[in-house]
PDB file of N, CA and C in Angstrom:
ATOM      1  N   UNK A   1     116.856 180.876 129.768  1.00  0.00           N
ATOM      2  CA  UNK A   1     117.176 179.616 129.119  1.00  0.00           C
ATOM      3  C   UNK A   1     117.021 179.781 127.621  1.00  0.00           C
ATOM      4  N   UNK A   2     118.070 179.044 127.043  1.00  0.00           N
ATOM      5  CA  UNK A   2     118.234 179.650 125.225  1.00  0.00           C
ATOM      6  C   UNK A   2     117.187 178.135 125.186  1.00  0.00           C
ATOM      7  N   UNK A   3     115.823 179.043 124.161  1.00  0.00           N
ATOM      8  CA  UNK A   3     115.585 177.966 123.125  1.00  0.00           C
ATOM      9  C   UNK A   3     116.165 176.866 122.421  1.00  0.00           C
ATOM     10  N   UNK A   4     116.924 177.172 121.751  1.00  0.00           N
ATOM     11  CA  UNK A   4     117.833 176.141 121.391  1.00  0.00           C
ATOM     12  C   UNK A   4     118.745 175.105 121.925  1.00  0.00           C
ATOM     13  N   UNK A   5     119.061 175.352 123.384  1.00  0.00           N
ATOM     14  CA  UNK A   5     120.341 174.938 123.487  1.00  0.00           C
ATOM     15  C   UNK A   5     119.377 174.601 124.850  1.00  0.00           C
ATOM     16  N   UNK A   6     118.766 174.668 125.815  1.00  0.00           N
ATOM     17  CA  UNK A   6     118.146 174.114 126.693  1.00  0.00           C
ATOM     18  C   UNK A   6     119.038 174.928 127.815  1.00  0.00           C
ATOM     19  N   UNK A   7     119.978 175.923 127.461  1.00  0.00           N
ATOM     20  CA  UNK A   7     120.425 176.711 128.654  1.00  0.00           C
ATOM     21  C   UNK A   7     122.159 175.980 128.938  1.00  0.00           C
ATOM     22  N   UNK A   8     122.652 176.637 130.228  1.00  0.00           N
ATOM     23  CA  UNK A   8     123.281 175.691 130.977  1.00  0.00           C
ATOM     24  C   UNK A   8     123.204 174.652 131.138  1.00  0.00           C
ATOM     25  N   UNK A   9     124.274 173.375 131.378  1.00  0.00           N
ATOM     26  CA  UNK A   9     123.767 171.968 132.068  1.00  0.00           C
ATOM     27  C   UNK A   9     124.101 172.658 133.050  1.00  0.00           C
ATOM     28  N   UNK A  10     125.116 172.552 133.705  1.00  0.00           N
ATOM     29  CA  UNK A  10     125.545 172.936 134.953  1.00  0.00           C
ATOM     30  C   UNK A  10     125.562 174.472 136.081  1.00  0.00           C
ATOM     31  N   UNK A  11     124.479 175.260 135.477  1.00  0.00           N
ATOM     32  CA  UNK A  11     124.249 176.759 135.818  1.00  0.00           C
ATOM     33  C   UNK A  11     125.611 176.807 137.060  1.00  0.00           C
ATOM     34  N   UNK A  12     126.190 177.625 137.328  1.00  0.00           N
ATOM     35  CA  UNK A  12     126.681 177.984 138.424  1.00  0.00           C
ATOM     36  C   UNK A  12     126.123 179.763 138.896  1.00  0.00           C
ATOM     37  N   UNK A  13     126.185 179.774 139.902  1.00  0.00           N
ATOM     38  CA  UNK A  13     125.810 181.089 140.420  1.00  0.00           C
ATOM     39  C   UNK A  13     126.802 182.096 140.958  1.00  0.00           C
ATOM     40  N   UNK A  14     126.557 183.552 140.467  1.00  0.00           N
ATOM     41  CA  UNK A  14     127.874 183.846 140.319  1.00  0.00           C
ATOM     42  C   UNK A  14     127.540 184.896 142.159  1.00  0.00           C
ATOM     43  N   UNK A  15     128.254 185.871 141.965  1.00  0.00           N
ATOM     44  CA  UNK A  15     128.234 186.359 143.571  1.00  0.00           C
ATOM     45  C   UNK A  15     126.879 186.660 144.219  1.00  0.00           C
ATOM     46  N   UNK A  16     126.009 187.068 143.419  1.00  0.00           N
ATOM     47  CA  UNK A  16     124.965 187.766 143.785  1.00  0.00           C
ATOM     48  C   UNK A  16     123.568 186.532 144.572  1.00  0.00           C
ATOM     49  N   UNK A  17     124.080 184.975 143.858  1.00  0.00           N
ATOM     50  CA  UNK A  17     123.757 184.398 144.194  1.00  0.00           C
ATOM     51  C   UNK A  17     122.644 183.770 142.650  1.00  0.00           C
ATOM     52  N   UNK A  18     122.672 184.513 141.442  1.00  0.00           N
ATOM     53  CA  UNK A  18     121.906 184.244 140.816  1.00  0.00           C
ATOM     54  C   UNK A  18     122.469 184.013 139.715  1.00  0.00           C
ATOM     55  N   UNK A  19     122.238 182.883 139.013  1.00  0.00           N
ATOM     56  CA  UNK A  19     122.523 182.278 137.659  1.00  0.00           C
ATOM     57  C   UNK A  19     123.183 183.568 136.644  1.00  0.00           C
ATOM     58  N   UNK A  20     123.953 183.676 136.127  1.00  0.00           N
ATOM     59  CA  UNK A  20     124.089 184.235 134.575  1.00  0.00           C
ATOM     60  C   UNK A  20     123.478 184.060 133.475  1.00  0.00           C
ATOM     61  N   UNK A  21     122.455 184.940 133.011  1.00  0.00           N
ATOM     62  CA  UNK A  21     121.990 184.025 131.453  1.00  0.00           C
ATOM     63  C   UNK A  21     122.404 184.835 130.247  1.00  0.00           C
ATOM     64  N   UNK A  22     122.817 186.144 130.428  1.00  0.00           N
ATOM     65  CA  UNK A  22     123.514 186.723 129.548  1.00  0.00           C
ATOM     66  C   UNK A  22     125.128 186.734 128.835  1.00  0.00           C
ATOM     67  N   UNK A  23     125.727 185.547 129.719  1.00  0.00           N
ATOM     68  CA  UNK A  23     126.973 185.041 129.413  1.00  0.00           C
ATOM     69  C   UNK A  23     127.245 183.570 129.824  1.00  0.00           C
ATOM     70  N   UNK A  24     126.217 182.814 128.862  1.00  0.00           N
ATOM     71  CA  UNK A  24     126.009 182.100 128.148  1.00  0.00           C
ATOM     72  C   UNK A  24     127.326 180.479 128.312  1.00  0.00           C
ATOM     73  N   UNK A  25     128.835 181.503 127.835  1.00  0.00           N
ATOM     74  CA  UNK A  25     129.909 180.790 127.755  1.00  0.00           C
ATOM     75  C   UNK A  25     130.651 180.642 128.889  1.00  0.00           C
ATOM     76  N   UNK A  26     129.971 181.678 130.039  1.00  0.00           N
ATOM     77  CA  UNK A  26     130.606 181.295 131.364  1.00  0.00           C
ATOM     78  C   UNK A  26     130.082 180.355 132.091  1.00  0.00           C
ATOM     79  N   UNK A  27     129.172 179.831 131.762  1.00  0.00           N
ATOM     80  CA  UNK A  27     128.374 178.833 132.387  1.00  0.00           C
ATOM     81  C   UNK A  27     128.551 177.145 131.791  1.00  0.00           C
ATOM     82  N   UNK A  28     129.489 176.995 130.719  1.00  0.00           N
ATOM     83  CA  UNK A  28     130.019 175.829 130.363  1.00  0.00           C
ATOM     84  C   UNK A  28     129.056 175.320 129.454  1.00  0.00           C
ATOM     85  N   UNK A  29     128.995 173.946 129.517  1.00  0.00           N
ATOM     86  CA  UNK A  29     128.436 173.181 127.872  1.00  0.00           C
ATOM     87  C   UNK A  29     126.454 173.681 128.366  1.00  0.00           C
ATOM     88  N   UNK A  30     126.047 173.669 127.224  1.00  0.00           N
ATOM     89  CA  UNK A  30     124.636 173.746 127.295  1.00  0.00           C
ATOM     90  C   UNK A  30     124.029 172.003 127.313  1.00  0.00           C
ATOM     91  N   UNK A  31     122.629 172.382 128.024  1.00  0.00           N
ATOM     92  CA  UNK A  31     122.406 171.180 128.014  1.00  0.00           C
ATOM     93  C   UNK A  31     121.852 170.304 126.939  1.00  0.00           C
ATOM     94  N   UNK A  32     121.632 171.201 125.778  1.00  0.00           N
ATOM     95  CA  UNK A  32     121.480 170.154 124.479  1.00  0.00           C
ATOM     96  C   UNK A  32     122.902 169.527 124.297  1.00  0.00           C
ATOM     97  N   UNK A  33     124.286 170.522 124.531  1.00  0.00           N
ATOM     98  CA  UNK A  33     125.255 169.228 124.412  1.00  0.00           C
ATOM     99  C   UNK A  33     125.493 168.149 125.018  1.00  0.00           C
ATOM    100  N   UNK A  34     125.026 168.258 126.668  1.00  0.00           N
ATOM    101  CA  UNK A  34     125.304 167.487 127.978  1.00  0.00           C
ATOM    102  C   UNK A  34     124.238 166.287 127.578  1.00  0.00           C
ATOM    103  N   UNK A  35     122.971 166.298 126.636  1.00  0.00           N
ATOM    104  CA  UNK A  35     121.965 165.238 126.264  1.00  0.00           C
ATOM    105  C   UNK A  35     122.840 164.652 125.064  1.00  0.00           C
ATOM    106  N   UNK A  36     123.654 165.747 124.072  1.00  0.00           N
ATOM    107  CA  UNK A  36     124.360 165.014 123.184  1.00  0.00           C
ATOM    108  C   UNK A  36     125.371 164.239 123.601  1.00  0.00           C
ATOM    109  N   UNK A  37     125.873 164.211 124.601  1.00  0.00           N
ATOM    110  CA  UNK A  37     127.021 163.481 124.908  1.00  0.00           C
ATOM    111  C   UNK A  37     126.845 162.125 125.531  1.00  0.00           C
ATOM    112  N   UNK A  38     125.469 162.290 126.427  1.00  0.00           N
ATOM    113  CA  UNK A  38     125.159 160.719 127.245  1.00  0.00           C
ATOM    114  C   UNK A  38     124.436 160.082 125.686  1.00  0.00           C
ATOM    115  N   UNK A  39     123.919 160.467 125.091  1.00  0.00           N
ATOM    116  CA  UNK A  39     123.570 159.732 123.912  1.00  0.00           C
ATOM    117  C   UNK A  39     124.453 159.325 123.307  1.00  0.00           C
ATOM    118  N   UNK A  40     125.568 159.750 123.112  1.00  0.00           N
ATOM    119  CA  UNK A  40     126.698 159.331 122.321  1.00  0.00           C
ATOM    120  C   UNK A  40     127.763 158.570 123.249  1.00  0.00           C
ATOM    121  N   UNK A  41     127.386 158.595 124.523  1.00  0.00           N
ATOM    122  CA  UNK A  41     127.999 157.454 125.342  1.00  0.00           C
ATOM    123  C   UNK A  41     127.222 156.540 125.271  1.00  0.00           C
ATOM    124  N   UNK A  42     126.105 156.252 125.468  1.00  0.00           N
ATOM    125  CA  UNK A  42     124.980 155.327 125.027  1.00  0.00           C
ATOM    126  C   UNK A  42     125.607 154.261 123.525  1.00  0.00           C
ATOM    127  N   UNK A  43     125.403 155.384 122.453  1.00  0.00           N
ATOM    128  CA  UNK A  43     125.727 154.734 121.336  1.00  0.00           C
ATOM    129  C   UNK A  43     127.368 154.192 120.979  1.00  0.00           C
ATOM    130  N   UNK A  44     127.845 154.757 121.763  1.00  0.00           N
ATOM    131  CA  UNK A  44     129.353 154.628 121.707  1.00  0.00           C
ATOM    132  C   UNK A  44     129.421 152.816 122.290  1.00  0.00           C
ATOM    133  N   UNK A  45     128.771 152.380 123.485  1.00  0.00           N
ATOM    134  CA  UNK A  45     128.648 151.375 124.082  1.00  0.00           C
ATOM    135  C   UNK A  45     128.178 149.910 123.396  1.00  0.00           C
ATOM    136  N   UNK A  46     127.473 150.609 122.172  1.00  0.00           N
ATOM    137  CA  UNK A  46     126.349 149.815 121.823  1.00  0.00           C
ATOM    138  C   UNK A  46     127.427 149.091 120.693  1.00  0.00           C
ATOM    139  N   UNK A  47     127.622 147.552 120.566  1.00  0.00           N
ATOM    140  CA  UNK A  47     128.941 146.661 119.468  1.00  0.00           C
ATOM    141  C   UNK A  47     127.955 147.180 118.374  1.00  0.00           C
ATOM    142  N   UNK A  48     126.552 146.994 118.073  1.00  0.00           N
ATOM    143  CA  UNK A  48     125.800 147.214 116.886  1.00  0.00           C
ATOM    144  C   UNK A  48     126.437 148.537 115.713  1.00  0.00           C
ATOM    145  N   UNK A  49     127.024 149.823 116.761  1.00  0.00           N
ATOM    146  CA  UNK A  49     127.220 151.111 116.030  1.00  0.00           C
ATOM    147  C   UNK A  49     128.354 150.873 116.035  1.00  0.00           C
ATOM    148  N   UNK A  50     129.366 150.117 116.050  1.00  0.00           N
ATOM    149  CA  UNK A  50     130.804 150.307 115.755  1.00  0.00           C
ATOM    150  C   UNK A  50     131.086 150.391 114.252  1.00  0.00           C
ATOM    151  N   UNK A  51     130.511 149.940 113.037  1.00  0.00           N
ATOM    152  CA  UNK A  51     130.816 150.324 111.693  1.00  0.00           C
ATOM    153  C   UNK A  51     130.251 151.935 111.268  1.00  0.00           C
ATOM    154  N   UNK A  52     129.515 152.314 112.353  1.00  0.00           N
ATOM    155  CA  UNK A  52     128.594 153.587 111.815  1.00  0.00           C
ATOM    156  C   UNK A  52     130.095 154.693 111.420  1.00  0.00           C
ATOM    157  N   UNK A  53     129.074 155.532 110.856  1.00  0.00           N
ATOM    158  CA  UNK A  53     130.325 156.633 110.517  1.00  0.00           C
ATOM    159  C   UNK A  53     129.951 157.771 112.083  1.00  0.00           C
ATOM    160  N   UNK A  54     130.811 158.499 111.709  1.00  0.00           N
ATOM    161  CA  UNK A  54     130.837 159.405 112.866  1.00  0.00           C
ATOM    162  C   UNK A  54     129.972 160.663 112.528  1.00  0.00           C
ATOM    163  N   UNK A  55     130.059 160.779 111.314  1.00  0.00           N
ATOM    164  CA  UNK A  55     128.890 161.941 110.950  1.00  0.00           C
ATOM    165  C   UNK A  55     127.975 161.710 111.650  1.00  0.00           C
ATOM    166  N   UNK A  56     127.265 160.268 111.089  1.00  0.00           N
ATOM    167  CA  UNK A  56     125.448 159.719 111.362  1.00  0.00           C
ATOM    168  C   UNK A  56     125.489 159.922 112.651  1.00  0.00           C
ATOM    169  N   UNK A  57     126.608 159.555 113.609  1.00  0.00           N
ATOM    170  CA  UNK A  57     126.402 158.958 115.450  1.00  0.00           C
ATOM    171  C   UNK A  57     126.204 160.537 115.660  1.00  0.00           C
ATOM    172  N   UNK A  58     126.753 161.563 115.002  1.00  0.00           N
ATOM    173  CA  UNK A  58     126.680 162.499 115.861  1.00  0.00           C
ATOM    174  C   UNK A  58     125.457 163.102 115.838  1.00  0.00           C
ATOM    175  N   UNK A  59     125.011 163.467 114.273  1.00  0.00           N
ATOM    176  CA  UNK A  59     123.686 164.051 113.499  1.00  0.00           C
ATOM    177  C   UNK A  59     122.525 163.361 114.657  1.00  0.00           C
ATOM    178  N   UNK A  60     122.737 161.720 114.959  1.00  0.00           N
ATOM    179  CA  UNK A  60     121.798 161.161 115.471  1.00  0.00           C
ATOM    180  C   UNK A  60     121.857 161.651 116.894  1.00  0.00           C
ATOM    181  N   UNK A  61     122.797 161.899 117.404  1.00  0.00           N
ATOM    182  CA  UNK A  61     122.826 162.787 118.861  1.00  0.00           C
ATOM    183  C   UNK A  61     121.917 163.764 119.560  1.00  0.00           C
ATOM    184  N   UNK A  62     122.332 164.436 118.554  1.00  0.00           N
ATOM    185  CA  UNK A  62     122.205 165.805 118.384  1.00  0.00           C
ATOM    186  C   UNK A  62     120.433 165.645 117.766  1.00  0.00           C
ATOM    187  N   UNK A  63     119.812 164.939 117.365  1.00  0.00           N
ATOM    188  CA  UNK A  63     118.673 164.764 117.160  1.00  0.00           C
ATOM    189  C   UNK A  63     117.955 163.813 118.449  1.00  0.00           C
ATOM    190  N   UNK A  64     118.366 162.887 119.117  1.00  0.00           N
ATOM    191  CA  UNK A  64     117.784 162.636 120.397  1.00  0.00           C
ATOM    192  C   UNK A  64     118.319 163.697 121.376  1.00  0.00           C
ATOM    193  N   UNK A  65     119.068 164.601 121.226  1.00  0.00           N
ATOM    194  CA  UNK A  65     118.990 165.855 122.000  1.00  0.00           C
ATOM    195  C   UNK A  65     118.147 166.974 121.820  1.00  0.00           C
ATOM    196  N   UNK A  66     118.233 166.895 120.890  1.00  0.00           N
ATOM    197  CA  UNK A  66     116.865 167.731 120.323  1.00  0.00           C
ATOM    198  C   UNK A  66     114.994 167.820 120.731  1.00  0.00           C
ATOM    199  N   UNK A  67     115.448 165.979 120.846  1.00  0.00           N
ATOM    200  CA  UNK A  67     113.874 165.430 121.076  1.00  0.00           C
ATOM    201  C   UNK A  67     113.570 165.957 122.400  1.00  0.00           C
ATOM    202  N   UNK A  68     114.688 165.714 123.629  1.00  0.00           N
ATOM    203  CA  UNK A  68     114.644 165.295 125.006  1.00  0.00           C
ATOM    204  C   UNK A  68     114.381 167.333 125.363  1.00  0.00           C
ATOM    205  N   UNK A  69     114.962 167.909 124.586  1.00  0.00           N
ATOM    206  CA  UNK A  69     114.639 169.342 125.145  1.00  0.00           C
ATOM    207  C   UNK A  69     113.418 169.685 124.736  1.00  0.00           C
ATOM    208  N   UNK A  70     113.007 169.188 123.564  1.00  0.00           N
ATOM    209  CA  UNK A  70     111.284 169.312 123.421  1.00  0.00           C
ATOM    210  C   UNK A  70     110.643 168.500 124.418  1.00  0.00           C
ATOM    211  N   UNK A  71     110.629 167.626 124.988  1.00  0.00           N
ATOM    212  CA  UNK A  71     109.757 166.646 125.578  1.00  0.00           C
ATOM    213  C   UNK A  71     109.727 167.424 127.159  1.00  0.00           C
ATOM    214  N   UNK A  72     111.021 168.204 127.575  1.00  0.00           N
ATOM    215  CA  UNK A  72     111.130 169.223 128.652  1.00  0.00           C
ATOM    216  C   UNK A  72     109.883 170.073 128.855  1.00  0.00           C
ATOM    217  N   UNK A  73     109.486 170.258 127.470  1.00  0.00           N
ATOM    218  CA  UNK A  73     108.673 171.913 127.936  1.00  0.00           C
ATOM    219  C   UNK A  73     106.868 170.982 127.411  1.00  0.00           C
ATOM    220  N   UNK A  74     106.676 170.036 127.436  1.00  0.00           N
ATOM    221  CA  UNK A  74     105.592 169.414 127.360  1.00  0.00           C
ATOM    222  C   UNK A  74     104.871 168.933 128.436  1.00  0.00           C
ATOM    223  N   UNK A  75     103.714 168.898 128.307  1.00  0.00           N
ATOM    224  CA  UNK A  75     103.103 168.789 129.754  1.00  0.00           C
ATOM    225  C   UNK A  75     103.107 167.563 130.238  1.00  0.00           C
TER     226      UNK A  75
END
């Protein structure tokens, strides 16, 4: 699992029966993006953020994605 990126969302397993972690891009979006995206469906929903710019919604994403993969490895 990449530090950064919280790994796979969706691991698939390839013949052997065991995850890939050395090819990374065969395994589809990581799950810091898969946290960036329900957050940004979240905020997308919300009438309050409709003047926001798209920079901030995303920066802000991508920072409650950030949080949620730290809060993963906490006891």
């Amino acid at each position: 699992m990449s530090k950064d990126t919280g790994g796979p969302a969706f691991p698939a397993p390839i013949n052997s029966g065991r995850v890939r972690k050395d090819d990374s891009h065969m395994n589809g979006m990581t799950l810091r993006d898969y946290f960036a995206a329900k957050a940004l469906q979240g905020l997308c929903a919300d009438p309050n953020t409709s003047g926001a710019k798209r920079e901030h919604l995303v920066a802000e994403c991508y920072e409650l994605a950030d949080a949620m993969l730290a809060a993963r490895v906490k006891p």
